[in-house]
Protein backbone atom coordinates (compact mmCIF):
# COMPACT_ATOMS: atom_id res chain seq x y z
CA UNK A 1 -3.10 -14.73 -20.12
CA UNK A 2 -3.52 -11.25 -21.12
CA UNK A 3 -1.86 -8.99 -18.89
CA UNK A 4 -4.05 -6.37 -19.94
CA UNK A 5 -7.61 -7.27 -20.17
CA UNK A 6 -7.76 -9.42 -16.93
CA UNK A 7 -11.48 -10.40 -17.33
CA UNK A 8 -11.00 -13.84 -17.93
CA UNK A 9 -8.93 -14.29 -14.49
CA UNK A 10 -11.55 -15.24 -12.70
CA UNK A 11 -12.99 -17.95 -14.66
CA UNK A 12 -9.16 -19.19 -15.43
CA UNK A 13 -7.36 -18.52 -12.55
CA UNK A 14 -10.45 -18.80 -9.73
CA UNK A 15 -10.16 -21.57 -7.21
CA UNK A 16 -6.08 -21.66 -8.61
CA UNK A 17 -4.15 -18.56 -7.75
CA UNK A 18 -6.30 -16.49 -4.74
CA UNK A 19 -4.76 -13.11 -6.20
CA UNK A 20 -5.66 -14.44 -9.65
CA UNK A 21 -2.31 -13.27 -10.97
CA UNK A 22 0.29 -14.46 -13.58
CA UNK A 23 2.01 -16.80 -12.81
CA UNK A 24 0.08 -19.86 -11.80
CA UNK A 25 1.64 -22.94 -11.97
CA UNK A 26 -0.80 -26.30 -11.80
CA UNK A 27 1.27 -29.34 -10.58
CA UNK A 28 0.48 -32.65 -12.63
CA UNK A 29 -1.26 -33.50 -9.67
CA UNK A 30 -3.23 -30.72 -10.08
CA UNK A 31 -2.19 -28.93 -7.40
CA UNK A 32 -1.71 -24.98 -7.66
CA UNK A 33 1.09 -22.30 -6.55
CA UNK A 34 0.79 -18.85 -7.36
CA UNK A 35 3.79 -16.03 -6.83
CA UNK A 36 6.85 -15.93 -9.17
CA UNK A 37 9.39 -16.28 -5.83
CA UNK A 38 7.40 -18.74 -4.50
CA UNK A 39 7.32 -20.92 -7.72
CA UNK A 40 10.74 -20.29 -8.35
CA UNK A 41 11.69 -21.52 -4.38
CA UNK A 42 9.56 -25.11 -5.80
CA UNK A 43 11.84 -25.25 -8.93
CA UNK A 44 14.94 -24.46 -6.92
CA UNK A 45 14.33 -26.56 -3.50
CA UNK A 46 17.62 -29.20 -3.75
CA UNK A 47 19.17 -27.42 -6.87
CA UNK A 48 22.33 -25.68 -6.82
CA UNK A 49 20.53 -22.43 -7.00
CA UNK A 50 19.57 -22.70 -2.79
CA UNK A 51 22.44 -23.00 -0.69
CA UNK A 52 22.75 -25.33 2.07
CA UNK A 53 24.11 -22.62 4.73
CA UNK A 54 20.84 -21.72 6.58
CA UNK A 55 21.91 -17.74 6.45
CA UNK A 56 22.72 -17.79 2.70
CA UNK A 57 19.14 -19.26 2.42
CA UNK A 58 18.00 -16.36 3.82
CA UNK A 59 19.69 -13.79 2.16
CA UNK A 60 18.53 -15.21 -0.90
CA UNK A 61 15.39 -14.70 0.20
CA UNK A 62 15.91 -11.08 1.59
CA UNK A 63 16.64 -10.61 -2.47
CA UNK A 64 14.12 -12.14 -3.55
CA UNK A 65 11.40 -9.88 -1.01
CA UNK A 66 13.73 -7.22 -2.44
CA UNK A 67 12.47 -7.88 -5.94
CA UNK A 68 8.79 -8.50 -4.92
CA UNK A 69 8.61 -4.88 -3.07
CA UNK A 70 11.03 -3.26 -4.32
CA UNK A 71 12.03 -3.55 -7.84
CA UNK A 72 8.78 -5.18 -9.09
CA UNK A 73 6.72 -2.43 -8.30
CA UNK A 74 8.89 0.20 -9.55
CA UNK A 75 10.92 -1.09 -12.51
CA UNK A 76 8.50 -3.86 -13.37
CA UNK A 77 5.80 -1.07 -13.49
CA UNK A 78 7.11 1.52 -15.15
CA UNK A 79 8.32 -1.03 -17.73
CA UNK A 80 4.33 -2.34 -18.18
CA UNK A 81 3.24 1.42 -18.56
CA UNK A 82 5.26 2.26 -20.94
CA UNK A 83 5.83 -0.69 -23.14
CA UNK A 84 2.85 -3.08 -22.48
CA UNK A 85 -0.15 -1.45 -21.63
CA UNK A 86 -0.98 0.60 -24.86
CA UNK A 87 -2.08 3.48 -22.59
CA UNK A 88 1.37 5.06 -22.08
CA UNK A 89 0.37 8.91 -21.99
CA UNK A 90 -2.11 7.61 -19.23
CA UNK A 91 0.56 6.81 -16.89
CA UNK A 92 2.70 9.96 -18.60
CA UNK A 93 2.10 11.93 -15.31
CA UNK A 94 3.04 9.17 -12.44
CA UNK A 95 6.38 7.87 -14.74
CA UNK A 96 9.20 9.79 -13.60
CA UNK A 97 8.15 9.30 -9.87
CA UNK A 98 8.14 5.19 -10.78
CA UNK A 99 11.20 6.02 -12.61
CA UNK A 100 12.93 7.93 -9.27
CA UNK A 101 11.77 4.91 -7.29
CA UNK A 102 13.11 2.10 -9.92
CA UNK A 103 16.76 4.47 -10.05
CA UNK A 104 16.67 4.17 -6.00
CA UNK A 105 16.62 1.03 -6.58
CA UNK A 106 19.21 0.37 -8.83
CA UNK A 107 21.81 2.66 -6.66
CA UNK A 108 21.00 -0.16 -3.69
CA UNK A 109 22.01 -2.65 -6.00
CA UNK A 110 24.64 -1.24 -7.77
CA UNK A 111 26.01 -0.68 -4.23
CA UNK A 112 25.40 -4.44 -3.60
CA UNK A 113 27.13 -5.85 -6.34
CA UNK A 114 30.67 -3.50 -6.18
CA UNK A 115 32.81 -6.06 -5.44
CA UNK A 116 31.17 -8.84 -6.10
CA UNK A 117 29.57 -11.36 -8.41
CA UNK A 118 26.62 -12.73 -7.46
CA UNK A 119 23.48 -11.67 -5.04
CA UNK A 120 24.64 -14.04 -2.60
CA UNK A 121 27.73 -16.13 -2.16
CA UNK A 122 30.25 -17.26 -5.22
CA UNK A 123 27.89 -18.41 -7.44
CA UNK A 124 23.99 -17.78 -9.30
CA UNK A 125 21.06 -18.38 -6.92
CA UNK A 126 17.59 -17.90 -6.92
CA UNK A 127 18.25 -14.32 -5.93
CA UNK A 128 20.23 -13.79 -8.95
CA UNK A 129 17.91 -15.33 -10.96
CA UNK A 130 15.00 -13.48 -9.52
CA UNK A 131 16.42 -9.99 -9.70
CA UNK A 132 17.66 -10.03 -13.22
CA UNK A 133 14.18 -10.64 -14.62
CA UNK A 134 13.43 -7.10 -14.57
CA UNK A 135 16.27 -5.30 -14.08
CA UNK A 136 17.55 -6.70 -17.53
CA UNK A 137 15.12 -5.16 -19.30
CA UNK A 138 15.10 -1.86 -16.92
CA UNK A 139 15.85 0.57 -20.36
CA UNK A 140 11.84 -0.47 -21.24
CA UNK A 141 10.73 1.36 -18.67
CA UNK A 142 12.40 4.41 -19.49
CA UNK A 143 15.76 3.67 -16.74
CA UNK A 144 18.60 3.77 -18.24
CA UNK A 145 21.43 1.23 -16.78
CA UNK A 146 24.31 3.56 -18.09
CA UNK A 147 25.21 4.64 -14.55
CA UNK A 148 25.21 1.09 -12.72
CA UNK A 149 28.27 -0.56 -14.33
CA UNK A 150 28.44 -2.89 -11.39
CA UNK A 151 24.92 -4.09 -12.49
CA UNK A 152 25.47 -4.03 -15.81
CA UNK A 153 28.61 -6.31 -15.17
CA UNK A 154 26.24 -8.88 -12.84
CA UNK A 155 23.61 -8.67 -16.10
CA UNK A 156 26.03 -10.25 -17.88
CA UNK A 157 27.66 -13.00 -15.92
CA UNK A 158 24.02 -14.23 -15.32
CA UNK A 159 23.49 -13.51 -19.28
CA UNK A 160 26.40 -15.74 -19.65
CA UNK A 161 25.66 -18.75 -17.29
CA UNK A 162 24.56 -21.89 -19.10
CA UNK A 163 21.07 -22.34 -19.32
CA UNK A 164 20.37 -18.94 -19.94
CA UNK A 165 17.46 -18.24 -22.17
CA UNK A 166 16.85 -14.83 -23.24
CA UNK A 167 13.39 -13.06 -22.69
CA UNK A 168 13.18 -12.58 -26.76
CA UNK A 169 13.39 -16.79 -27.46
């Protein structure tokens, strides 16, 4: 899908995703899910990525409604503006207050992460998973993560977990 031009959404995504946003998943059964957390949570549910403890559950969640309204809208979008939407001076006047938002942002999680090493508990969850997404690739957007060296030091433990794929593969 173009992330762009969004005319074909309705023809492609109608009757799939009621936002008709990217992602959509389609089940082999043909069944649909729309919303990154919430496909994630279906990828995740009985994985080591959800703990069992009821509360950790729920923090990972809290982090990953963190990310949706949060650093999504801030990070996510100054990183689109300026590096995906080929209309950069367009946005040129709303940036820095996306920018001020995104920095608030990383401040609450560089706060979060002093002293430890994951979002929740002793090991990568959803959260983790769901948070680094963007931030990762924060500098795009025109934040740099020079002051943050908690985050930067959480970036790369999840950078270094098996599995891990990165965004340029």
């Amino acid at each position: 899908m173009d992330v762009v031009d969004r005319s074909n959404r309705p023809e492609v995504l109608g009757g799939l995703n009621p936002s008709l946003r990217v992602p959509t998943l389609v089940l082999d059964d043909g069944r649909s899910l729309g919303e990154s957390g919430a496909i994630l949570w279906y990828f995740g549910e009985g994985t080591r990525f959800v703990p069992d403890d009821p509360y950790e559950r729920a923090q990972v969640l809290q982090w990953m409604f963190f990310e949706q309204y949060d650093l999504e809208p801030t990070i996510a979008v100054a990183r689109f503006w300026v590096a995906y939407s080929g209309r950069a001076d367009e946005f040129a006047d709303e940036l820095p207050a996306k920018v001020k938002a995104g920095e608030r942002v990383l401040r609450a999680l560089e706060e979060h992460f002093d002293g430890r090493n994951y979002a929740v508990g002793d090991a990568l969850t959803l959260a983790d998973i769901a948070l680094y997404g963007y931030t990762h690739v924060a500098d795009e957007g025109g934040l740099s993560l020079d002051p943050y060296p908690a985050v930067r030091a959480w970036l790369q433990r999840v950078a270094s977990e098996p599995g891990h794929v990165p965004i340029d593969a």
